[in-house]
N, C-alpha and C. Protein backbone atom coordinates (compact mmCIF):
# COMPACT_ATOMS: atom_id res chain seq x y z
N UNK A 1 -5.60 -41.59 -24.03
CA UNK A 1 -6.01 -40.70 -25.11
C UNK A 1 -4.77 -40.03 -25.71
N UNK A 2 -4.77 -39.81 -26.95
CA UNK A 2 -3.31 -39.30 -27.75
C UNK A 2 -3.40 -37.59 -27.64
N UNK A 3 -2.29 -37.17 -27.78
CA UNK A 3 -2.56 -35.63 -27.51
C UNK A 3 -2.97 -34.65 -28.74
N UNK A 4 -2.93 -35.40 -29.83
CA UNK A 4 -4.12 -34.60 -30.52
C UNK A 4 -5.42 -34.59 -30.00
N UNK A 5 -6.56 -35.78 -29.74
CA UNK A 5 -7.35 -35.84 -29.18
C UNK A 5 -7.70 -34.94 -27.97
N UNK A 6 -6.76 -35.23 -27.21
CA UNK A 6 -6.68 -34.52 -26.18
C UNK A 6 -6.94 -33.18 -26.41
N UNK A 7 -5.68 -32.23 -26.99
CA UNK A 7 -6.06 -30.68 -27.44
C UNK A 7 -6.97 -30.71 -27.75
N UNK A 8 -7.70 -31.35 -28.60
CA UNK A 8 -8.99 -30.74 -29.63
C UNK A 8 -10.47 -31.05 -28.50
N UNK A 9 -10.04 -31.34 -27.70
CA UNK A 9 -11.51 -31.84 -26.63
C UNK A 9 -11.06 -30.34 -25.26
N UNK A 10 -9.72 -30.31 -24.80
CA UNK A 10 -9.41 -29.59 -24.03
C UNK A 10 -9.48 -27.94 -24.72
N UNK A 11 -9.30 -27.68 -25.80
CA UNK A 11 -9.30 -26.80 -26.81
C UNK A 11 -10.60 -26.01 -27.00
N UNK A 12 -11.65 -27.04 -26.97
CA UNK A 12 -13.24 -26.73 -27.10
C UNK A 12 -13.90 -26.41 -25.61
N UNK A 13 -13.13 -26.80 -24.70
CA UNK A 13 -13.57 -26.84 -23.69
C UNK A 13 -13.60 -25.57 -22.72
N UNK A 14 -12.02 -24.58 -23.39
CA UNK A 14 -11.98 -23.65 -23.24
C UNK A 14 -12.00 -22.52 -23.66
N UNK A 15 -12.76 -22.87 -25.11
CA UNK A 15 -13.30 -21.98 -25.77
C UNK A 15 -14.99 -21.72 -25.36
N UNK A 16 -15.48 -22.74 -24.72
CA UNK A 16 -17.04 -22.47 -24.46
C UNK A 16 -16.92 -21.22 -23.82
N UNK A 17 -16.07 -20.79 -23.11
CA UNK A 17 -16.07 -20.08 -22.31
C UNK A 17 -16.83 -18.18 -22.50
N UNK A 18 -17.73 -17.74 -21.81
CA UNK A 18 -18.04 -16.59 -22.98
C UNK A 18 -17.33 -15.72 -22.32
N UNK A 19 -16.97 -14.15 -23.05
CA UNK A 19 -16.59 -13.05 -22.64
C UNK A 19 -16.58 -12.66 -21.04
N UNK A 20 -17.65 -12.58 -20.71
CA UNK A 20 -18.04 -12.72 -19.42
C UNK A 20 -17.56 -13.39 -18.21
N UNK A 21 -17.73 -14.87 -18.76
CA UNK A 21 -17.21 -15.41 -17.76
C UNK A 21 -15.36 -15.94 -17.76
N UNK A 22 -15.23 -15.12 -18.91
CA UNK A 22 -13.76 -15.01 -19.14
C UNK A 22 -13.01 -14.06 -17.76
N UNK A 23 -13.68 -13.01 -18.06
CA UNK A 23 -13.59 -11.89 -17.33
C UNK A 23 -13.81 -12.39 -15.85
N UNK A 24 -14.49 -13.27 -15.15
CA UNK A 24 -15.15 -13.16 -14.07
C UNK A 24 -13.53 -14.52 -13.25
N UNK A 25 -13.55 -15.21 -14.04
CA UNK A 25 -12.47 -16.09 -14.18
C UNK A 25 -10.86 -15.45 -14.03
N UNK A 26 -10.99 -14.83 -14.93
CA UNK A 26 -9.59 -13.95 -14.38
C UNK A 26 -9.40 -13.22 -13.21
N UNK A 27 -10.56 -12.63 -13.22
CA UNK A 27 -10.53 -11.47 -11.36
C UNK A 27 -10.24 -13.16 -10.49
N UNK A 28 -10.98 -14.10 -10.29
CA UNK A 28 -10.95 -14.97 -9.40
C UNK A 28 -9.64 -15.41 -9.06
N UNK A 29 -8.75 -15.75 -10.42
CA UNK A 29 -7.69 -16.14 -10.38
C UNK A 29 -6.28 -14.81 -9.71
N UNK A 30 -6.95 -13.50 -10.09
CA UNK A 30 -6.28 -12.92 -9.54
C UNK A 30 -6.35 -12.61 -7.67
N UNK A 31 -7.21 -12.50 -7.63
CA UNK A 31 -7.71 -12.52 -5.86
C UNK A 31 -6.89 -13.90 -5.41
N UNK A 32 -6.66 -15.03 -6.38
CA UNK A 32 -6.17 -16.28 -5.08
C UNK A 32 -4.47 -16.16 -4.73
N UNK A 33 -3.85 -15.65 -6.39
CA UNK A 33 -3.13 -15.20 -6.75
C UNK A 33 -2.32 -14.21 -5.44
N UNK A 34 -3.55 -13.32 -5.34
CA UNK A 34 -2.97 -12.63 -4.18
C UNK A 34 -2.84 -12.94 -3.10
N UNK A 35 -3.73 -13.97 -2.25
CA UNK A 35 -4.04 -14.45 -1.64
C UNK A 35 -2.57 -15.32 -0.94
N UNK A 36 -2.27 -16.05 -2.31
CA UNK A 36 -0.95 -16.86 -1.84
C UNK A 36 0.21 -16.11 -2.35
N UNK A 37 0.19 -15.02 -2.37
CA UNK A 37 2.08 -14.37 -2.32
C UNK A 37 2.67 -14.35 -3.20
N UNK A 38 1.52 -15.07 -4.85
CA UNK A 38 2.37 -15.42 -5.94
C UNK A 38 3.19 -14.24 -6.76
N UNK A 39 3.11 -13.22 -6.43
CA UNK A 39 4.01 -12.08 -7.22
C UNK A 39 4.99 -11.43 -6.06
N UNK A 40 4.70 -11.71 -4.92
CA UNK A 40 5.42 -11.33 -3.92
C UNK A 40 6.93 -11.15 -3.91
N UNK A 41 7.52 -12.81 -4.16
CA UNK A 41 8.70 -13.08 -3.90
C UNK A 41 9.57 -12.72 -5.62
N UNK A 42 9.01 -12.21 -6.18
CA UNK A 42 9.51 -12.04 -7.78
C UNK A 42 9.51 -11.25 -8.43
N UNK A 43 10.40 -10.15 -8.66
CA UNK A 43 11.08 -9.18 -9.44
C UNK A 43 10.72 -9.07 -10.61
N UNK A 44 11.61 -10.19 -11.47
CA UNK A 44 11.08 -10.41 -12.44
C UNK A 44 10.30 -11.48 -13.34
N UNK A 45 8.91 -11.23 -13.43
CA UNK A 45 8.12 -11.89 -13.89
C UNK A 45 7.98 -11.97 -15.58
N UNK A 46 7.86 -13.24 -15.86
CA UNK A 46 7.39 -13.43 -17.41
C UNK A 46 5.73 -13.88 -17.38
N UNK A 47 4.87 -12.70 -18.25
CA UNK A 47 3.90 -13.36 -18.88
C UNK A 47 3.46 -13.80 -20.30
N UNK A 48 1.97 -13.81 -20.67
CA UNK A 48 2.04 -14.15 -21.86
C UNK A 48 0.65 -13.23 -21.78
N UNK A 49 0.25 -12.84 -23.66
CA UNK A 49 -0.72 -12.47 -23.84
C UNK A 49 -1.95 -13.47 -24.58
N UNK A 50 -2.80 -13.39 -23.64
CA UNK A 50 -3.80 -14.88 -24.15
C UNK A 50 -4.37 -14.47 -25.95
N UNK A 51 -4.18 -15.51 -26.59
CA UNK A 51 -4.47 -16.11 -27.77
C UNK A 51 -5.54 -16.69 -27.98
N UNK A 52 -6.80 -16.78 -28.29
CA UNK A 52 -7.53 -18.08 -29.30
C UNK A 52 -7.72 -18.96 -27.65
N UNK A 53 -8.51 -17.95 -26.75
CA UNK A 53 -9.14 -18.76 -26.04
C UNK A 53 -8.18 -18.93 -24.31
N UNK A 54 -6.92 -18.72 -24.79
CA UNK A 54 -5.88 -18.98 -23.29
C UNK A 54 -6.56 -18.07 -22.25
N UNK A 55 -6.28 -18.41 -20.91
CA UNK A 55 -6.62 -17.86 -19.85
C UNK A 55 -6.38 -16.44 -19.90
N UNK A 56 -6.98 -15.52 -19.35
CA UNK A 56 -6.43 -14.02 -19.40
C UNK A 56 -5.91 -13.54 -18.52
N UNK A 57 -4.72 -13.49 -18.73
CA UNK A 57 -3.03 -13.26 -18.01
C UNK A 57 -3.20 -11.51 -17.33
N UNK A 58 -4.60 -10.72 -18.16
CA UNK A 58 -4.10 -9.32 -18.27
C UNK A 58 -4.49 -8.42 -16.78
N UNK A 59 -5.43 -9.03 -16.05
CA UNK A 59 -5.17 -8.70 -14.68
C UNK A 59 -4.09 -8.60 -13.71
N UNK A 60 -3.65 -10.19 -14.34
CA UNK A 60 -2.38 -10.37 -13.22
C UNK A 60 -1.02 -9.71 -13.97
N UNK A 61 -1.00 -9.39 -14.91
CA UNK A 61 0.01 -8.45 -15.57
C UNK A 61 -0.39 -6.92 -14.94
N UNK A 62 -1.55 -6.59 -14.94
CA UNK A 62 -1.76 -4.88 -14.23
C UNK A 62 -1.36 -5.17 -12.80
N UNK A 63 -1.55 -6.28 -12.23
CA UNK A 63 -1.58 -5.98 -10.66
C UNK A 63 0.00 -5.97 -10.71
N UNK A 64 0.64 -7.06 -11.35
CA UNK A 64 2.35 -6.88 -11.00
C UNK A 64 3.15 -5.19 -11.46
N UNK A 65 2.34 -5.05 -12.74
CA UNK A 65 2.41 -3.46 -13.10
C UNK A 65 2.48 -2.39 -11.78
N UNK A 66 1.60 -2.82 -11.15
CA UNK A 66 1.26 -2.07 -9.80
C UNK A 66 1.75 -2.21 -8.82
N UNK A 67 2.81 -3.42 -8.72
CA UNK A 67 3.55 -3.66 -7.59
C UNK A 67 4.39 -3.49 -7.88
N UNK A 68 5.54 -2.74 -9.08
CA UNK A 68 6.26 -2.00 -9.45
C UNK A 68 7.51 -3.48 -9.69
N UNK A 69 6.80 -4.45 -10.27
CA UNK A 69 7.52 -5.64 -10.34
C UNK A 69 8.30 -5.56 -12.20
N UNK A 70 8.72 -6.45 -12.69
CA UNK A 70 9.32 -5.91 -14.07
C UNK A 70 8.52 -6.91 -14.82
N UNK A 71 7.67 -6.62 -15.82
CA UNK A 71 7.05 -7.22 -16.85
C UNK A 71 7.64 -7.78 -18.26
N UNK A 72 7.74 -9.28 -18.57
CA UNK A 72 8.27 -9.57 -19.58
C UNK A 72 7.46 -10.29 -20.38
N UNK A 73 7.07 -10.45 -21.83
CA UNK A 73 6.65 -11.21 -22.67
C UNK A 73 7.83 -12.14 -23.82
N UNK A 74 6.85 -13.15 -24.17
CA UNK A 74 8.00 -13.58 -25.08
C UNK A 74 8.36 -12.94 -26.35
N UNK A 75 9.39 -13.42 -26.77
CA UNK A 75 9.49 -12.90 -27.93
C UNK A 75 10.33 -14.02 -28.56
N UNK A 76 9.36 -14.19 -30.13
CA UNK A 76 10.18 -15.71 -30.73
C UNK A 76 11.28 -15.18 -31.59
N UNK A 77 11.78 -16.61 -31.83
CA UNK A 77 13.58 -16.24 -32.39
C UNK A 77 13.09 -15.76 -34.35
N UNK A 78 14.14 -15.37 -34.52
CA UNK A 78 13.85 -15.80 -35.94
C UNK A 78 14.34 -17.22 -36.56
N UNK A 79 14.82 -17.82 -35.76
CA UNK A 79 15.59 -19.45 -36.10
C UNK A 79 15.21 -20.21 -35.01
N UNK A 80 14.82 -21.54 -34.96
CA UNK A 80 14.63 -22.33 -33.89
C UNK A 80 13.38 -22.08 -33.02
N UNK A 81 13.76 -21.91 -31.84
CA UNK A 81 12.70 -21.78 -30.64
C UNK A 81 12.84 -21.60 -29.56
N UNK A 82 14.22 -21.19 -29.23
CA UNK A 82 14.23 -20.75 -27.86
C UNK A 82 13.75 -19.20 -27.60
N UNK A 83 12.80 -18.86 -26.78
CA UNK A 83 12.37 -17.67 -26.80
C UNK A 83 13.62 -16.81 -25.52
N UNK A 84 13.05 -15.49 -26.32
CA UNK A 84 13.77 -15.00 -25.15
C UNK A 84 12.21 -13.70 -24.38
N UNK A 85 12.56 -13.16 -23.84
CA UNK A 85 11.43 -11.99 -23.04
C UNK A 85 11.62 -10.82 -22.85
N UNK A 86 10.85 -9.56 -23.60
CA UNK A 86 10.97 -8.09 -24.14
C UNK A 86 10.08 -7.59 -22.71
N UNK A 87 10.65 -6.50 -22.09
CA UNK A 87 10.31 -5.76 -21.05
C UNK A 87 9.50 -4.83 -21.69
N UNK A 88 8.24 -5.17 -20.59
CA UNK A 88 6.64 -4.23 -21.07
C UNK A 88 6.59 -3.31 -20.43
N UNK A 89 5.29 -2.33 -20.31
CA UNK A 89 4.91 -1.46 -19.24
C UNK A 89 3.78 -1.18 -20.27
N UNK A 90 3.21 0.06 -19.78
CA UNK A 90 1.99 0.64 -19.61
C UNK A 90 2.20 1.08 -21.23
N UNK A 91 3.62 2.01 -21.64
CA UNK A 91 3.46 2.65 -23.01
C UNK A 91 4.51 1.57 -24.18
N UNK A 92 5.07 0.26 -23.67
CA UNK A 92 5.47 -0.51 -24.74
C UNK A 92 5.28 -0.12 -26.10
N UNK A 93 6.45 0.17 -26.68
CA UNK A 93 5.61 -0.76 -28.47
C UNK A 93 5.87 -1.75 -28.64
N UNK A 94 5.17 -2.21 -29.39
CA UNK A 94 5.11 -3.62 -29.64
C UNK A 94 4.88 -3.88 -31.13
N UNK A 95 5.01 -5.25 -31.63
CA UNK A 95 5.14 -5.78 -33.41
C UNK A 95 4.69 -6.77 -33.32
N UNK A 96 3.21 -7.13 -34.10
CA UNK A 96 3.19 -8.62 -34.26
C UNK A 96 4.63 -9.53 -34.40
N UNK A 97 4.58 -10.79 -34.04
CA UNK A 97 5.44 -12.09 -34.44
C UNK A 97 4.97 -12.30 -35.33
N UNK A 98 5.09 -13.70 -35.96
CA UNK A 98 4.66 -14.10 -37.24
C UNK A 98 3.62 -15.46 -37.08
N UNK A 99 3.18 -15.53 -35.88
CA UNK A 99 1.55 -15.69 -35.35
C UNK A 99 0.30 -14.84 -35.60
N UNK A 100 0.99 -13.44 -35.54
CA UNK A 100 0.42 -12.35 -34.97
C UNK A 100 0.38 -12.00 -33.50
N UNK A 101 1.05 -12.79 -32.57
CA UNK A 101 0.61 -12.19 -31.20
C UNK A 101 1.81 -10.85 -30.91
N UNK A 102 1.00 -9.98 -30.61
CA UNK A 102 2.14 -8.94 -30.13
C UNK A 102 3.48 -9.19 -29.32
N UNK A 103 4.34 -8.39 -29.98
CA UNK A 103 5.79 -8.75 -28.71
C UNK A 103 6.76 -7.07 -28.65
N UNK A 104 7.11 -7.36 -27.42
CA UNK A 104 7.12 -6.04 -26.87
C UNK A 104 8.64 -5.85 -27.83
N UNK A 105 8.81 -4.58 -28.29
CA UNK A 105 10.52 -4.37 -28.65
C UNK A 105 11.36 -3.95 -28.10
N UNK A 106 12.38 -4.76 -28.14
CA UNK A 106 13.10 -4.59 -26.72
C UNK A 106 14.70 -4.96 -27.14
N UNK A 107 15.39 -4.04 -26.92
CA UNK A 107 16.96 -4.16 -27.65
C UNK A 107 17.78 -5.27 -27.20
N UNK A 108 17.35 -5.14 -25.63
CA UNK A 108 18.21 -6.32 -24.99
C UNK A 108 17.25 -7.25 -23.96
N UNK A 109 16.23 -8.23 -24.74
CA UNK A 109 15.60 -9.05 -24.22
C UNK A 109 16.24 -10.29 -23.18
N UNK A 110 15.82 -10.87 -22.29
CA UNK A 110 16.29 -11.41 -21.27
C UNK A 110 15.73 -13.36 -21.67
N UNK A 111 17.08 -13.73 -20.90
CA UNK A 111 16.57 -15.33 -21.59
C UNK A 111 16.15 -15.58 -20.55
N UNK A 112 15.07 -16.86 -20.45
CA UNK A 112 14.52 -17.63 -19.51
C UNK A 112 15.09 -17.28 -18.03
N UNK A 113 16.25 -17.74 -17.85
CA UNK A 113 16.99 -17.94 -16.95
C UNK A 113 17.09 -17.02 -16.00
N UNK A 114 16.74 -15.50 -16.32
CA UNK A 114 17.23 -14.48 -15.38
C UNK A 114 15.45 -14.05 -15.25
N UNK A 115 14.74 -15.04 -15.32
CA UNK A 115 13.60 -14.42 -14.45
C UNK A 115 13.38 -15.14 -13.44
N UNK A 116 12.52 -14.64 -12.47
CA UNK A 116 12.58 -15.30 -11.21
C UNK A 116 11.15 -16.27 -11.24
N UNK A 117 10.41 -15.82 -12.04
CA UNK A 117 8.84 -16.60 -12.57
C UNK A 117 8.03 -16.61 -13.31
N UNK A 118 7.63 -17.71 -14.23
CA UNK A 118 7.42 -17.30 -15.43
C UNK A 118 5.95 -17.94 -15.42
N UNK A 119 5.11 -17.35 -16.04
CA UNK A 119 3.62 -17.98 -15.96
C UNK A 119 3.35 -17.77 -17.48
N UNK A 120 2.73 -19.81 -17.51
CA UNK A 120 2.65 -19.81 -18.86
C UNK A 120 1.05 -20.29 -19.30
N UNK A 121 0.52 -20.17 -20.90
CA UNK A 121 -0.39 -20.67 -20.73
C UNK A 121 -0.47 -22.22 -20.99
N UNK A 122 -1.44 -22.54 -21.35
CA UNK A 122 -1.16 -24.10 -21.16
C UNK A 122 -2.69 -24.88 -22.01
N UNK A 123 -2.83 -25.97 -22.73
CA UNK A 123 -3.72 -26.50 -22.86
C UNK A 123 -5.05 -27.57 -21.51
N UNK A 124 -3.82 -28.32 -21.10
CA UNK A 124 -3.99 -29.10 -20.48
C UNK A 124 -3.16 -29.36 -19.11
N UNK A 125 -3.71 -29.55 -18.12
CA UNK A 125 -2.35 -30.21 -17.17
C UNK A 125 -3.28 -31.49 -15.84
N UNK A 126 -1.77 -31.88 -15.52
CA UNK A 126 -2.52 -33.03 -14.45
C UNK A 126 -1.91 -32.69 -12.85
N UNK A 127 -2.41 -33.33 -12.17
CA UNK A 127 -1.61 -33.03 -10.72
C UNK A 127 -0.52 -33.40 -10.80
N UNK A 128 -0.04 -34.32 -11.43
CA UNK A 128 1.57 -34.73 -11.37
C UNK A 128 2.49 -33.38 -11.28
N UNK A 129 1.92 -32.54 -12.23
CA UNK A 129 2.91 -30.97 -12.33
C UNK A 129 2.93 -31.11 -14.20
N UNK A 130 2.52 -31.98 -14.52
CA UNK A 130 2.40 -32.17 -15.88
C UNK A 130 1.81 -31.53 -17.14
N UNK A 131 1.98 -30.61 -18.27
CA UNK A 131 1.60 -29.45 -19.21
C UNK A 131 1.36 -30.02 -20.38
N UNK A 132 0.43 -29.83 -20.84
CA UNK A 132 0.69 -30.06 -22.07
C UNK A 132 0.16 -28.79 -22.81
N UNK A 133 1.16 -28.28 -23.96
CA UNK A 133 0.74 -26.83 -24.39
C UNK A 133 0.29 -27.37 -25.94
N UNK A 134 0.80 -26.48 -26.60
CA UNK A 134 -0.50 -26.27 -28.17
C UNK A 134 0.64 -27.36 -29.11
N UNK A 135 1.88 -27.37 -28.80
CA UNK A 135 2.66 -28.40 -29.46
C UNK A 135 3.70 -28.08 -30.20
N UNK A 136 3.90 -26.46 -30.02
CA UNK A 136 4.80 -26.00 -31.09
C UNK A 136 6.36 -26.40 -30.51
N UNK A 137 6.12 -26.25 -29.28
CA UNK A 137 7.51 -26.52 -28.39
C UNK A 137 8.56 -25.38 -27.73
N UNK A 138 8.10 -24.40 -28.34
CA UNK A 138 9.06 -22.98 -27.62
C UNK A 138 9.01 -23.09 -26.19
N UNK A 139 8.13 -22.91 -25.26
CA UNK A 139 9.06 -23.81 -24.14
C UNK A 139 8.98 -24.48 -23.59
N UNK A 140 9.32 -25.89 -23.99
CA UNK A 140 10.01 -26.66 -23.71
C UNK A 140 11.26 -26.15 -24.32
N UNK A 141 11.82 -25.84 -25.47
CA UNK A 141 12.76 -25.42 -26.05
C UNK A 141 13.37 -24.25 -25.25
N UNK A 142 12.96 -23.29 -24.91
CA UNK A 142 13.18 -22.36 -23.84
C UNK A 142 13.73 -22.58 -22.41
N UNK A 143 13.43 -23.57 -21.81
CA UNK A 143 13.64 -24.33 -20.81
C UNK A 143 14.53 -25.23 -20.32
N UNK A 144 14.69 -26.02 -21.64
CA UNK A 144 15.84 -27.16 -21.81
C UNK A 144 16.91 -27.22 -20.81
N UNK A 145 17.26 -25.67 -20.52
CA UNK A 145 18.40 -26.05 -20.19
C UNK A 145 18.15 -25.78 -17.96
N UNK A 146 16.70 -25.73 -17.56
CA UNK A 146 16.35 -26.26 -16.01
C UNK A 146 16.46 -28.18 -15.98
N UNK A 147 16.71 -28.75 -16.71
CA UNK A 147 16.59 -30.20 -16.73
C UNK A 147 17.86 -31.16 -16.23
N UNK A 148 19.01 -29.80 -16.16
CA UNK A 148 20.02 -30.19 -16.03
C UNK A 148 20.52 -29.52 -14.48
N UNK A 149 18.90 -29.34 -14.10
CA UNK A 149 19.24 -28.42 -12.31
C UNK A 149 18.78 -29.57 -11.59
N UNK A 150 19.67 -29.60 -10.36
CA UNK A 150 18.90 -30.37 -9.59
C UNK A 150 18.81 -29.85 -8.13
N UNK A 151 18.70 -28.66 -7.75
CA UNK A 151 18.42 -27.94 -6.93
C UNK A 151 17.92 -26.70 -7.03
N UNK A 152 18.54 -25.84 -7.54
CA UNK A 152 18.38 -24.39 -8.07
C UNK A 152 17.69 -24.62 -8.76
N UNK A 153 16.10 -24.09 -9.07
CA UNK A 153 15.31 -23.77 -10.22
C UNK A 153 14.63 -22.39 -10.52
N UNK A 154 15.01 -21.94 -11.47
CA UNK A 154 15.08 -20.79 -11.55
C UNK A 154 14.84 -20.17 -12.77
N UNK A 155 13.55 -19.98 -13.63
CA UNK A 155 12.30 -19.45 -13.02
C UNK A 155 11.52 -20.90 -12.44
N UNK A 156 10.76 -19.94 -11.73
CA UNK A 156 9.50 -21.14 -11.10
C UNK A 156 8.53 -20.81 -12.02
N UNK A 157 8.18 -22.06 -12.48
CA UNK A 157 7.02 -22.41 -13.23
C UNK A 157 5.73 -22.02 -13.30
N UNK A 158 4.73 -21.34 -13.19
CA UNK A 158 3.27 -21.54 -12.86
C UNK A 158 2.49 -21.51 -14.25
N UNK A 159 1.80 -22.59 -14.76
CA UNK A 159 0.60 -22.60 -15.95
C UNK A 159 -0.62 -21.87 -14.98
N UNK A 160 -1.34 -21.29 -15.71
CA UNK A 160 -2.50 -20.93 -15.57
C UNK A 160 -3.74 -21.36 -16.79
N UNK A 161 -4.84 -21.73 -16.33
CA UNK A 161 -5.27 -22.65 -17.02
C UNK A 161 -7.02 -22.01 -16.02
N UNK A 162 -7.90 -23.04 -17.26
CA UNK A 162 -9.40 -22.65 -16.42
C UNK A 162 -9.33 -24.43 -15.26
N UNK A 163 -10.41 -24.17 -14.41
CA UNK A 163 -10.26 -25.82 -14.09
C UNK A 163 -10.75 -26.99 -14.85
N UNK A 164 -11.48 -26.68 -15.97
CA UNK A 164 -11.86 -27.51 -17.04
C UNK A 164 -10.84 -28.10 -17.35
N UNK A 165 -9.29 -27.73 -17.88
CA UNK A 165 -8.39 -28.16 -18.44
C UNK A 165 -7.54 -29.25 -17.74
N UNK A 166 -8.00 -29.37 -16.21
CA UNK A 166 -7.36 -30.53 -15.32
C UNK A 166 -8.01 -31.51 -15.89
N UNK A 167 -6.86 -32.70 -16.10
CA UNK A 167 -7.18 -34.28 -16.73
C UNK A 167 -6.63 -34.79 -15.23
N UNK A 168 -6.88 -36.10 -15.57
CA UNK A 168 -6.46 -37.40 -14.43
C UNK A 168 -5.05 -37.38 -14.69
N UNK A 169 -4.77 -37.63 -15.95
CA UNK A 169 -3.17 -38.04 -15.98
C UNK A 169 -2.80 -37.27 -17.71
N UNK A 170 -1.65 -36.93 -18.03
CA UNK A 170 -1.14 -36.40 -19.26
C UNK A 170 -0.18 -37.40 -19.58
N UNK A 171 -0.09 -38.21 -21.21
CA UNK A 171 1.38 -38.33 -21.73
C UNK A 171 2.53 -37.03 -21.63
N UNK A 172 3.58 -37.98 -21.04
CA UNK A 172 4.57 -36.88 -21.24
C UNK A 172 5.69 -37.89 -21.40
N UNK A 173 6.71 -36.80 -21.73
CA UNK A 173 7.89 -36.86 -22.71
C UNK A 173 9.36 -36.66 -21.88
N UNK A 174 10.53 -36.98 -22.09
CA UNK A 174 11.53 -36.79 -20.89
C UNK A 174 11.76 -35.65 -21.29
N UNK A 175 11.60 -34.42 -22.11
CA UNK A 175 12.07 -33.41 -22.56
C UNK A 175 10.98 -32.40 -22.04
N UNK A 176 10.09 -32.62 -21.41
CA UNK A 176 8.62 -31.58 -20.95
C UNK A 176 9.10 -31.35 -18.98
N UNK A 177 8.96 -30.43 -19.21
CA UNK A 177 9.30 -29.68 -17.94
C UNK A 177 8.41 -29.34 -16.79
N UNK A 178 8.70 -30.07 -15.57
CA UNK A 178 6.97 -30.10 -15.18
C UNK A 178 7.00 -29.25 -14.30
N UNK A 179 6.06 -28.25 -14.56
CA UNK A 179 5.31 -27.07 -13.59
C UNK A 179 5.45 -26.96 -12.06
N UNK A 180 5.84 -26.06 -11.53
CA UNK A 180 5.99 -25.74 -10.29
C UNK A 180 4.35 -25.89 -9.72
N UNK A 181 3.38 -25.48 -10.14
CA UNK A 181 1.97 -24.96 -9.67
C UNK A 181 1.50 -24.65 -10.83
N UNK A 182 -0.24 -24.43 -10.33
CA UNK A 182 -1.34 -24.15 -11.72
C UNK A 182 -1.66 -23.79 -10.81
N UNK A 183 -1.98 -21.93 -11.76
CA UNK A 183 -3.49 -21.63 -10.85
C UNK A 183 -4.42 -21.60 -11.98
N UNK A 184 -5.73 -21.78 -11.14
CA UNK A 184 -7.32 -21.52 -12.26
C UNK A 184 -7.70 -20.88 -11.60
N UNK A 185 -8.91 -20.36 -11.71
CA UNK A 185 -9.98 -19.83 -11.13
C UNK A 185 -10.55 -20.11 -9.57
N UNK A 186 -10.61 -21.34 -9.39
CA UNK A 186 -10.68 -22.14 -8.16
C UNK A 186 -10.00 -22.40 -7.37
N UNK A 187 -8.15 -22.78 -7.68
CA UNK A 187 -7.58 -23.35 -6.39
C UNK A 187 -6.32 -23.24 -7.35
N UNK A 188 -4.84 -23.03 -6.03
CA UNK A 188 -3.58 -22.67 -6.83
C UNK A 188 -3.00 -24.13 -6.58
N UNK A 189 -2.94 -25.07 -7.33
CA UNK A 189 -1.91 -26.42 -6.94
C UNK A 189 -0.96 -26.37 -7.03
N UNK A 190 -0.45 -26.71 -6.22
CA UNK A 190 1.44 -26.86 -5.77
C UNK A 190 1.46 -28.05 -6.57
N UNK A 191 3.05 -28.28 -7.10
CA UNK A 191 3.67 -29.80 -7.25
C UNK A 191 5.05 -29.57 -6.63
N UNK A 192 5.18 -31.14 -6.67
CA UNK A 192 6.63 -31.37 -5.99
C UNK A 192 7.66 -30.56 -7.01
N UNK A 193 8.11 -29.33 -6.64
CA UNK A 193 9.09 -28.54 -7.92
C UNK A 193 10.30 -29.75 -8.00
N UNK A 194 10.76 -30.56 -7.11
CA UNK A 194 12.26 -31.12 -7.53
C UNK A 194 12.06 -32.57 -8.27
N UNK A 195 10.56 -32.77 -8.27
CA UNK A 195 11.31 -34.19 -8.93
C UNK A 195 11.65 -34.10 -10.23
N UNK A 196 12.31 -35.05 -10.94
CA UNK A 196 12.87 -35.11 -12.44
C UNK A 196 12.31 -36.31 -12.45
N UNK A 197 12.98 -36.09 -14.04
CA UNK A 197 12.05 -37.51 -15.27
C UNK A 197 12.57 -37.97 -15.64
C-alpha cells in the first residue's frame, strides 16, 4: 500500500476515536509508561502537543512536570526544517507557528541532540521500529544527524500512537529514523535501537 493511502486509512482510524475514549487512552498509556521507567532515566524530555487527532501527550507531559524533569516542545525554523525545542512549564508563553500549533518562547531553544528523549507523534508504525509521520519531514530533518551514530544514540526515540495505528510492515526510506519503542494504550514495544539502514 503507498503512503498516501496508508495516512488517509490510518488518519481515519484515529480520528474515530471520541473525546472520551481519547481521554481513557491516554491515562492507560500513562500508567504503562510508569510502569516501565519511561521518564525515569531522562532529564530532559521532548514532547509534542497533539494536533487533528494525535495521541494525547498531555498527561505524560504533567506527570514529567511532576517529576521535576525539564519539558521541551518543538519549535519550527523559519527556513528549512530542522526543529529545535522551547522549554515549557506550568506558566509558558507561547505563539502559534504557522500551522497554528502552539510553541513555547524560548530565547535559547535546545537542538535535538541535547535531549535525552524525545516522544513523538506518529501516523503509523510497524514492529520493525518503523514511523511513518504526516510527511512534512521535520523530523526526520531534525534527526539526520543520529544516522551517522553507531553506538551513542542520543535522544531515544519513543512514537506514541493508539494500537490501531500498528501495520504489518511500513515503506521506508534510508533517510527515516527508526524508533527506539512505541507506546499505545496497550503495550510499550521495544525495537532493536542499533540497527541501521
Amino acid at each position: 500500500m503507498d503512503k498516501y493511502t496508508l495516512r488517509r486509512q490510518l488518519k481515519a482510524a484515529r480520528n474515530a476515536y471520541t473525546p472520551t475514549e481519547r481521554r481513557t487512552t491516554a491515562r492507560a498509556a500513562l500508567r504503562l509508561a510508569l510502569r516501565h521507567g519511561l521518564l525515569l532515566r531522562s532529564q530532559r524530555i521532548g514532547f509534542y502537543l497533539p494536533q487533528g487527532g494525535e495521541f494525547d501527550a498531555h498527561p505524560l507531559i504533567n506527570q514529567a512536570l511532576r517529576m521535576q524533569r525539564e519539558c521541551y516542545l518543538p519549535i519550527l525554523p523559519r527556513r528549512g526544517r530542522v526543529m529545535r525545542f522551547g522549554k515549557m512549564g506550568r506558566n509558558t508563553r507561547m505563539k502559534p507557528n504557522r500551522f497554528g500549533i502552539p510553541e513555547p518562547i524560548d530565547a535559547k531553544p535546545l537542538r535535538a541532540r541535547q535531549l535525552d528523549l524525545l516522544l513523538m507523534p506518529l501516523l503509523g508504525f510497524d514492529l520493525e521500529g518503523n514511523r511513518l509521520g504526516m510527511g512534512g519531514g521535520f523530523y526526520d530533518a531534525t534527526l539526520a544527524f543520529m544516522r551517522h551514530r553507531r553506538l551513542w544514540r542520543k535522544p531515544r526515540l519513543i512514537g506514541i500512537a493508539y494500537e490501531c495505528q500498528r501495520v504489518d510492515a511500513l515503506p521506508h526510506e534510508p533517510w527515516d529514523m527508526p524508533l527506539d519503542a512505541v507506546l499505545t494504550e496497550r503495550q510499550l514495544y521495544r525495537f532493536n535501537s542499533n540497527h541501521t539502514r
